[in-house]
C-alpha atoms as a PDB file:
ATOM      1  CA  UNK A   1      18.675  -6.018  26.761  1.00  0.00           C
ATOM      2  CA  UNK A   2      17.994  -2.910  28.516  1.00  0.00           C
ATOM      3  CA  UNK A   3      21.474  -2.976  30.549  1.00  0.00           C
ATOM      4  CA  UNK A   4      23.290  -3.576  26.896  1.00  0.00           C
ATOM      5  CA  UNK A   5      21.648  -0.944  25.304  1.00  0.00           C
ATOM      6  CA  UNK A   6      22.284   1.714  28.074  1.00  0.00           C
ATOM      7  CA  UNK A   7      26.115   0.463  27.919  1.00  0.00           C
ATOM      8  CA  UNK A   8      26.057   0.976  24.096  1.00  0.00           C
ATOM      9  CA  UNK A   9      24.800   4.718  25.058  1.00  0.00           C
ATOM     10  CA  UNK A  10      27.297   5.501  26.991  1.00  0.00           C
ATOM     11  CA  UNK A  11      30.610   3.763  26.378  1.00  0.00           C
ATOM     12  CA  UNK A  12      30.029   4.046  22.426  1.00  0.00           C
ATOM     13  CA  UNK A  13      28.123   6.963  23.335  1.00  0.00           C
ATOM     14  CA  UNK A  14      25.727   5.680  19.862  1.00  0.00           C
ATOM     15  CA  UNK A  15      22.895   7.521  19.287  1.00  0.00           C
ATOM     16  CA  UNK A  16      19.915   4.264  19.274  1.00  0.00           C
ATOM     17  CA  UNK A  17      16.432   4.318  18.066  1.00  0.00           C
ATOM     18  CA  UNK A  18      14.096   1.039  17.726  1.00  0.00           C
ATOM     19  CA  UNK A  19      12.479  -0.443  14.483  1.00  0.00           C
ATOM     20  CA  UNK A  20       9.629  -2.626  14.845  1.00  0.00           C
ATOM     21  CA  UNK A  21       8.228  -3.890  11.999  1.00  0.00           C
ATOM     22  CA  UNK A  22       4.497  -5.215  12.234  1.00  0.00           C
ATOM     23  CA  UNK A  23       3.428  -7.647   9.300  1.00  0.00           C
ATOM     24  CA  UNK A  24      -0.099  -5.818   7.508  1.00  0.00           C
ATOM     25  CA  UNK A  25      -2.272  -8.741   7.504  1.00  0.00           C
ATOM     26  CA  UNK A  26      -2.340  -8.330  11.489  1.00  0.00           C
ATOM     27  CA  UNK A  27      -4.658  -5.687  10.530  1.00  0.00           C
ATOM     28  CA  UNK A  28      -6.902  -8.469   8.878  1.00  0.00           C
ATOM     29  CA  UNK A  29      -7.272 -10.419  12.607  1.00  0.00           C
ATOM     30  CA  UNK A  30      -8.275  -8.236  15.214  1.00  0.00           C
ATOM     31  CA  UNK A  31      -6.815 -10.358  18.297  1.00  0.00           C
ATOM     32  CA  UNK A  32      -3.517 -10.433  16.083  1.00  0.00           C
ATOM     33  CA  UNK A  33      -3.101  -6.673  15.852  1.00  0.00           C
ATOM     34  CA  UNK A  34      -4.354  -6.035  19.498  1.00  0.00           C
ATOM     35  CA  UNK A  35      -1.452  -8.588  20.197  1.00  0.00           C
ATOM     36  CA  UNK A  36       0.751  -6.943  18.199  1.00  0.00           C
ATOM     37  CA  UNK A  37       0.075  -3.313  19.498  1.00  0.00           C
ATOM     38  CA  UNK A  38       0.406  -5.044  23.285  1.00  0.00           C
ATOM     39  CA  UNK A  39       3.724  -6.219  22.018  1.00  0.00           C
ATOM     40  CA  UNK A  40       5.009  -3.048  20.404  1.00  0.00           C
ATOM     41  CA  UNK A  41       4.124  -0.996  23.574  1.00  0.00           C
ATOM     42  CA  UNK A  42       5.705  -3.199  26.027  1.00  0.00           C
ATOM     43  CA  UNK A  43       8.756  -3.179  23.826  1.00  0.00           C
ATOM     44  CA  UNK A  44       8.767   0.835  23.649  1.00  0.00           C
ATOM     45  CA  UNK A  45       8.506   0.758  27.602  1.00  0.00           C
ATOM     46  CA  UNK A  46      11.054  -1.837  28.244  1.00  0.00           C
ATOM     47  CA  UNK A  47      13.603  -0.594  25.751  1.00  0.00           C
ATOM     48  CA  UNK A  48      13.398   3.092  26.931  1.00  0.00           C
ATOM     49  CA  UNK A  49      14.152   4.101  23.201  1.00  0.00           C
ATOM     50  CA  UNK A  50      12.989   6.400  20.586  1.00  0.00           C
ATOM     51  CA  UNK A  51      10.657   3.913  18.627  1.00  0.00           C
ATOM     52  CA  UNK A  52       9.633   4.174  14.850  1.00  0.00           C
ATOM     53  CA  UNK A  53       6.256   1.898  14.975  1.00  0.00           C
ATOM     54  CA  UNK A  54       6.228   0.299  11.133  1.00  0.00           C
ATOM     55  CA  UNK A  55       3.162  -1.143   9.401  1.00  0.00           C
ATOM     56  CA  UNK A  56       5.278  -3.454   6.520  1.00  0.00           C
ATOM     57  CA  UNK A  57       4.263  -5.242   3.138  1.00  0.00           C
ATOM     58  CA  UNK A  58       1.457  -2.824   3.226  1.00  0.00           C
ATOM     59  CA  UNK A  59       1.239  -3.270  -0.693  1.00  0.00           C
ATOM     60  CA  UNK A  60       0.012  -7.075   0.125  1.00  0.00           C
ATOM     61  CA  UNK A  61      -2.473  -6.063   2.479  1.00  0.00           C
ATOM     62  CA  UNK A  62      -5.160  -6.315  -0.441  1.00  0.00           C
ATOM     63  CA  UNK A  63      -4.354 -10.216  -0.561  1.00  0.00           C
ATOM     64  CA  UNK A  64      -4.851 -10.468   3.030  1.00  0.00           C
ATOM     65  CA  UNK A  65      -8.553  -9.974   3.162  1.00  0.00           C
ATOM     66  CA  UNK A  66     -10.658  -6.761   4.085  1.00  0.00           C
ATOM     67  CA  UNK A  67     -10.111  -4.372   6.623  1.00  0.00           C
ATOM     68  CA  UNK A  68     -12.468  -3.703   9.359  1.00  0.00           C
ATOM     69  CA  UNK A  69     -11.708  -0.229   8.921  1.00  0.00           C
ATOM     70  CA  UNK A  70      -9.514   2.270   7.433  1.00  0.00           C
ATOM     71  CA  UNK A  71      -6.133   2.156   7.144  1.00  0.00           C
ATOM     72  CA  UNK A  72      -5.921   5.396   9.389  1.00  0.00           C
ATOM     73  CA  UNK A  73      -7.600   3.310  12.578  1.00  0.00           C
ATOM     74  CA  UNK A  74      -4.505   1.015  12.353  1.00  0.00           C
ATOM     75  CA  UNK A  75      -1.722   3.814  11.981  1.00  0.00           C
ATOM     76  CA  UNK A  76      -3.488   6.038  14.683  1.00  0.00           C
ATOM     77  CA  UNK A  77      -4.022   2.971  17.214  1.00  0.00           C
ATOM     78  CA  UNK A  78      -6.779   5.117  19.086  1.00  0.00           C
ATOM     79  CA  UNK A  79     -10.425   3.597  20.350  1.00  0.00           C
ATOM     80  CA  UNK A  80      -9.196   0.112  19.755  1.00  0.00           C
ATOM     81  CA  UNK A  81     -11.806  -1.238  21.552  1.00  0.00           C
ATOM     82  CA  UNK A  82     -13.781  -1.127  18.437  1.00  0.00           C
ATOM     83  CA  UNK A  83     -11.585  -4.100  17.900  1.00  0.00           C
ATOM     84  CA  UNK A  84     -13.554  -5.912  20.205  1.00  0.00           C
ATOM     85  CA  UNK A  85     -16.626  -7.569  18.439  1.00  0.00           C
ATOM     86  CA  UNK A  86     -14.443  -8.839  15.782  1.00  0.00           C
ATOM     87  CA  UNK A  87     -12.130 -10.754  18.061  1.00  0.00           C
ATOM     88  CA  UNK A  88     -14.129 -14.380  17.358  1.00  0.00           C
ATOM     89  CA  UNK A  89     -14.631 -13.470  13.820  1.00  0.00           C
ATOM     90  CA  UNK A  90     -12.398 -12.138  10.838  1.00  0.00           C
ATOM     91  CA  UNK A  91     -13.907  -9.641   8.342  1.00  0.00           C
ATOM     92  CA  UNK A  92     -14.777 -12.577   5.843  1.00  0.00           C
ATOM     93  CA  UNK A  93     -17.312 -14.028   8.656  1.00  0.00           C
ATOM     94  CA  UNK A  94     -18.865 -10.422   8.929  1.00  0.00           C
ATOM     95  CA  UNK A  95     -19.784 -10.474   5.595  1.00  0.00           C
ATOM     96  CA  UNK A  96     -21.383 -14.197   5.927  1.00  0.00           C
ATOM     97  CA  UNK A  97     -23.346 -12.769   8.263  1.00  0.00           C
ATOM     98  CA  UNK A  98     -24.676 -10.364   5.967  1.00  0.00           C
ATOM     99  CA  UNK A  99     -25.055 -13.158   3.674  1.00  0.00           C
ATOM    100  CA  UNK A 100     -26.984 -15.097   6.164  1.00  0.00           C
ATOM    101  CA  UNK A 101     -28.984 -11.949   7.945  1.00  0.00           C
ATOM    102  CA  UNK A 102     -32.208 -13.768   7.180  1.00  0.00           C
ATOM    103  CA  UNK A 103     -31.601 -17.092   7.932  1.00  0.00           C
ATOM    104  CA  UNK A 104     -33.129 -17.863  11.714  1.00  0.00           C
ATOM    105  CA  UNK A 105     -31.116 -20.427  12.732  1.00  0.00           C
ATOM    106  CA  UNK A 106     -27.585 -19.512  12.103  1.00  0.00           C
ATOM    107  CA  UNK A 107     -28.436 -15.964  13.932  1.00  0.00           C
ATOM    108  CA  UNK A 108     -29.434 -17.827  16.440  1.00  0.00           C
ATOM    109  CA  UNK A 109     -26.679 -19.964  16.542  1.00  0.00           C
ATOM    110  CA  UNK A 110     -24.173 -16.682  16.387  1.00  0.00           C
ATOM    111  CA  UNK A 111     -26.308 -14.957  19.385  1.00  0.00           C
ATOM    112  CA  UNK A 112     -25.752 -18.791  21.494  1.00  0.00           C
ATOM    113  CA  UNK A 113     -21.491 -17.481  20.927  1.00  0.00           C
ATOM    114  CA  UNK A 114     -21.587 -14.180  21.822  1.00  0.00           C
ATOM    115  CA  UNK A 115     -23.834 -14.824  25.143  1.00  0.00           C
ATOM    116  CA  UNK A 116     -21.364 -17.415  26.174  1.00  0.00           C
ATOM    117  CA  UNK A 117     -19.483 -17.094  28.823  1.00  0.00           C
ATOM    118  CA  UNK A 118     -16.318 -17.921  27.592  1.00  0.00           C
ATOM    119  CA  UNK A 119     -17.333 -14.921  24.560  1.00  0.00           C
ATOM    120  CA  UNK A 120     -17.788 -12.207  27.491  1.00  0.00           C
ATOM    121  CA  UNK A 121     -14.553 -13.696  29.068  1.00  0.00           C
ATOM    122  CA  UNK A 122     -12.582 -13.395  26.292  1.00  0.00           C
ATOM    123  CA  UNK A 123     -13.921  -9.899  24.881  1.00  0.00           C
ATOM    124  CA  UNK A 124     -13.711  -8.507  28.476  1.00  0.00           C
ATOM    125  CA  UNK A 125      -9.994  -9.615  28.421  1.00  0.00           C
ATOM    126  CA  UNK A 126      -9.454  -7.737  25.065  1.00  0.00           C
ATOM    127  CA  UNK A 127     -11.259  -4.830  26.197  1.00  0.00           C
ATOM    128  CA  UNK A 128      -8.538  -4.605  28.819  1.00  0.00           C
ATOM    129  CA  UNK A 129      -5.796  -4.840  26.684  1.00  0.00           C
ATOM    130  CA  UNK A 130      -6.833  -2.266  24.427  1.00  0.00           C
ATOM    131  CA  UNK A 131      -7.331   0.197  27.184  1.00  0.00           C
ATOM    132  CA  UNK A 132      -3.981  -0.542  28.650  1.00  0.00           C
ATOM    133  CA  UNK A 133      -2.441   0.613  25.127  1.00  0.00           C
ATOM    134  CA  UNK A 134      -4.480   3.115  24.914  1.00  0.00           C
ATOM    135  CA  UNK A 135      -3.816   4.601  28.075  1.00  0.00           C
ATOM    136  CA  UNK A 136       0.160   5.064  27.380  1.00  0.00           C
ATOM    137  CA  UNK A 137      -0.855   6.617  23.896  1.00  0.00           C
ATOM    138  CA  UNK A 138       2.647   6.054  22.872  1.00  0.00           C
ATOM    139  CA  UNK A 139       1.812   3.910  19.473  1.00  0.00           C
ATOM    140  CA  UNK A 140       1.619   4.997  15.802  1.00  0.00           C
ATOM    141  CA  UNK A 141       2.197   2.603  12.989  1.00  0.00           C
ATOM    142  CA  UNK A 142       4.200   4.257   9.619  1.00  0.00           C
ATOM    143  CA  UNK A 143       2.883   2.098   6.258  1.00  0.00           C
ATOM    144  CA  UNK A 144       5.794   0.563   4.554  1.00  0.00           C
ATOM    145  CA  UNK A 145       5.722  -0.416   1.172  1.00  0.00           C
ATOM    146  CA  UNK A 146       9.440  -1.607   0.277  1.00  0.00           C
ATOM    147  CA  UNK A 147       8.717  -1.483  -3.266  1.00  0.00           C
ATOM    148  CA  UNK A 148       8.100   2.299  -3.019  1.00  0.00           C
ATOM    149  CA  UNK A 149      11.109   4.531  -3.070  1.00  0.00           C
ATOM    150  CA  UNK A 150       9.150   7.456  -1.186  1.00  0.00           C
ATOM    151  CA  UNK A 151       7.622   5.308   1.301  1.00  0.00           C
ATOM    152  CA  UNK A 152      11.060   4.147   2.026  1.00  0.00           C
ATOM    153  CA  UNK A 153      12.599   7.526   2.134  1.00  0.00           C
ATOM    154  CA  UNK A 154       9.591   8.298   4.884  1.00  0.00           C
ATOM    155  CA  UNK A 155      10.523   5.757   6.822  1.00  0.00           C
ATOM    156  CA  UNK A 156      14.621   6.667   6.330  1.00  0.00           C
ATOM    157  CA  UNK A 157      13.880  10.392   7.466  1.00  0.00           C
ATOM    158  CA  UNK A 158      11.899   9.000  10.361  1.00  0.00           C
ATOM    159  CA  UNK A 159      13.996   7.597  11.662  1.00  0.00           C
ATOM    160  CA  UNK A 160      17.048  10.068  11.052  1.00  0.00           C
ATOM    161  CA  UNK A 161      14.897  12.529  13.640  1.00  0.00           C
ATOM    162  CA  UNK A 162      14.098   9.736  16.323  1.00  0.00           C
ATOM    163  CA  UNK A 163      18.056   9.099  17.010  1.00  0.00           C
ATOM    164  CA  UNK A 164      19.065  12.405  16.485  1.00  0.00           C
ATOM    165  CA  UNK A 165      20.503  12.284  13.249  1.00  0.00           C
ATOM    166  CA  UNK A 166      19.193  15.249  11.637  1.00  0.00           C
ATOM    167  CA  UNK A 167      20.167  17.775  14.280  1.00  0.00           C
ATOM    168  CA  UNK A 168      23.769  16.860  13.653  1.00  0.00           C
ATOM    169  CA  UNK A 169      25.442  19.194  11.049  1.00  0.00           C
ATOM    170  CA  UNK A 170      27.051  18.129   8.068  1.00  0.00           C
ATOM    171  CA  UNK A 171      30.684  17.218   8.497  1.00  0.00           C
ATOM    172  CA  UNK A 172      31.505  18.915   4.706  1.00  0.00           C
ATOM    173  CA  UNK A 173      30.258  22.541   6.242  1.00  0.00           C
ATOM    174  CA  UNK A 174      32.298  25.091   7.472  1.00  0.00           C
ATOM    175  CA  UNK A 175      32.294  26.256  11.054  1.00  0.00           C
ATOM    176  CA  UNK A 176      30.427  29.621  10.403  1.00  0.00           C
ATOM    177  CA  UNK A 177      27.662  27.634   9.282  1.00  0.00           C
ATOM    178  CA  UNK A 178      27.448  25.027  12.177  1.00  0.00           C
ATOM    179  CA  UNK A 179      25.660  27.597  14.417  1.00  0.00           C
ATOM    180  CA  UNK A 180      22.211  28.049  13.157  1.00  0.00           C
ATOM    181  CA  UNK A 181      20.421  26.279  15.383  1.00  0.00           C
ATOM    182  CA  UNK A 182      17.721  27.771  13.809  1.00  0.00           C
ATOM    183  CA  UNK A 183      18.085  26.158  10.366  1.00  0.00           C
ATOM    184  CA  UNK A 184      18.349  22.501  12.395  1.00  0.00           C
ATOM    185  CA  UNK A 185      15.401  22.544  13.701  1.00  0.00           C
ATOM    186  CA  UNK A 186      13.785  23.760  10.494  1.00  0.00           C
ATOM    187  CA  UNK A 187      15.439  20.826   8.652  1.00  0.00           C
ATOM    188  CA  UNK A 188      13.655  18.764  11.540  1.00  0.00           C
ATOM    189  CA  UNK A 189      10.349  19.730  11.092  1.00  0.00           C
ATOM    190  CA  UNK A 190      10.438  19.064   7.135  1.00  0.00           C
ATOM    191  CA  UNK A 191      11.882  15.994   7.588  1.00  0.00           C
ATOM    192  CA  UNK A 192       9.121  14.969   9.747  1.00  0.00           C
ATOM    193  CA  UNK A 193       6.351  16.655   7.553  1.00  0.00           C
ATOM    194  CA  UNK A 194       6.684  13.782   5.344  1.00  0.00           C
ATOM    195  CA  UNK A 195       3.715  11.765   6.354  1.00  0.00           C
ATOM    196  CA  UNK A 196      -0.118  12.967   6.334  1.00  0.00           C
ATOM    197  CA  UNK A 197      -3.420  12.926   4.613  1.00  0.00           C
ATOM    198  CA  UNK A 198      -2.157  13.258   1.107  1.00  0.00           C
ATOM    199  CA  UNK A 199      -0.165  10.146   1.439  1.00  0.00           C
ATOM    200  CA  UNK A 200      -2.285   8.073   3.383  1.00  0.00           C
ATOM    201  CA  UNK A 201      -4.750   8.394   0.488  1.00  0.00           C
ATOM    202  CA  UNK A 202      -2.080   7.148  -1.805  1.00  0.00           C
ATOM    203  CA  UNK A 203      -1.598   4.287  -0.032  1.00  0.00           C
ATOM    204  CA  UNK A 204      -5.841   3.763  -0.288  1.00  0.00           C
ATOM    205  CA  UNK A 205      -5.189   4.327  -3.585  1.00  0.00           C
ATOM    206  CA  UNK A 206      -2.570   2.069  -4.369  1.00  0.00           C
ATOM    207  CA  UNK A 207      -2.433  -0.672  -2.484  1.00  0.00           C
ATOM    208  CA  UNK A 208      -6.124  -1.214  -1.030  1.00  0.00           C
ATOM    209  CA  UNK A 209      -7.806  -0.392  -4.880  1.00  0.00           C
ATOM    210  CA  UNK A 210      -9.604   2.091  -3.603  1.00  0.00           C
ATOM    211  CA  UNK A 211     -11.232   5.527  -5.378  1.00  0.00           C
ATOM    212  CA  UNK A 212     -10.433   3.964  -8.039  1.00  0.00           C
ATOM    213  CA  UNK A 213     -14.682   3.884  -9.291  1.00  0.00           C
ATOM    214  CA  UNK A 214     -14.866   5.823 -12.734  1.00  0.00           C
ATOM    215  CA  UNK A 215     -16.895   8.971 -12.511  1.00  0.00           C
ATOM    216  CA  UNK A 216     -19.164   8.757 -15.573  1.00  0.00           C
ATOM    217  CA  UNK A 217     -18.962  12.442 -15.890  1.00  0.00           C
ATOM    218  CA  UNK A 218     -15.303  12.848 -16.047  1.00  0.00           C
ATOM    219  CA  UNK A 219     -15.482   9.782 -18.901  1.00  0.00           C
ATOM    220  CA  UNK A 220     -17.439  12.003 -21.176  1.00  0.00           C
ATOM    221  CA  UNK A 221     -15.448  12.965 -24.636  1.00  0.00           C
ATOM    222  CA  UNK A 222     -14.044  16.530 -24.845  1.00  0.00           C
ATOM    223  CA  UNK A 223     -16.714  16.936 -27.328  1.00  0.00           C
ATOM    224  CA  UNK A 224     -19.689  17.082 -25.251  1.00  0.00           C
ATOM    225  CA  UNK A 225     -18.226  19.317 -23.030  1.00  0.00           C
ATOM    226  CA  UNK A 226     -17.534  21.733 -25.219  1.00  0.00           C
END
């Protein structure tokens, strides 16, 4: 694959860039998204190609189950080794424990698993993994939700700037105007200003029904206030 991309580069001379799309509910199962980061990291190594990393059907995640943590831990992909103690559990058989905290023998029983040594095998194993992802610090996951016009157009300008797209001027302009490089790279940087706090909370907002707790105070009538 490598050898046919590097021929499309420079007999086409195309300008390439990689999509991977990562199904949410990965983000559900911790050894499926430690896979799945593994996976996407290899490919961005092997490929030797500007990579836009993409979280999709991020509006189903809610049907999937609940996250471990936030959203942000999964787009950041840093201290994944957090990942670890819920490798031989998903998130619903955390909260059983909760449900069972008092109950003796089924502690006891969960304390037998995790002193195994088939447990420390395969958690030690993990632990690896996650370190060797970590130590390339080359992935970031972008939330797609395909029934969302500006997470779409995210996603578009993304990847415009990883092949080069946006530093090409528009064919329509004159030639006076084609030398600003100065007014490229400014297009650049807004184009890639398109992602950050602000819409990360949307997407808590939206599609993981959180905030979404009435304030009693802000539900008061006008009249009180006054």
């Amino acid at each position: 694959v490598q050898n046919i991309v590097t021929r499309l580069q420079k007999q086409l001379d195309l300008r390439l860039c990689a999509v991977q799309l990562v199904d949410a509910h990965y983000c559900t199962d911790a050894t499926k998204f430690i896979s799945a980061a593994l996976l996407s990291t290899t490919s961005m190594l092997r490929l030797e190609l500007p990579t836009i990393n993409i979280l999709s059907k991020i509006d189903l995640i809610n049907q999937y189950g609940t996250l471990p943590y936030n959203l942000d831990f999964f787009t950041e992909c840093q201290d994944l080794n957090r990942l670890v103690s819920y490798i031989d559990v998903g998130t619903n058989d955390c909260e059983e424990d909760l449900a069972y905290a008092d109950d003796t023998d089924y502690q006891a029983a969960r304390a037998r698993t995790k002193n195994s040594a088939f447990y420390k095998r395969h958690a030690k194993l993990h632990s690896q993994l996650c370190e060797v992802v970590e130590d390339f610090s080359l992935l970031k996951f972008l939330p797609l939700n395909i029934s969302d016009a500006e997470s779409v157009g995210r996603v578009v300008a993304r990847i415009d700037k990883c092949n080069g797209y946006v530093f090409i001027a528009s064919q329509n302009s004159d030639q006076s105007s084609k030398g600003d490089v100065n007014d490229v790279f400014k297009c650049a940087m807004q184009m890639d200003n398109g992602w950050g706090y602000e819409q990360m909370t949307d997407v808590h907002e939206s599609c993981l029904n959180l905030f979404q707790d009435n304030i009693p105070d802000l539900e008061k009538p006008k009249e009180q206030n006054k």
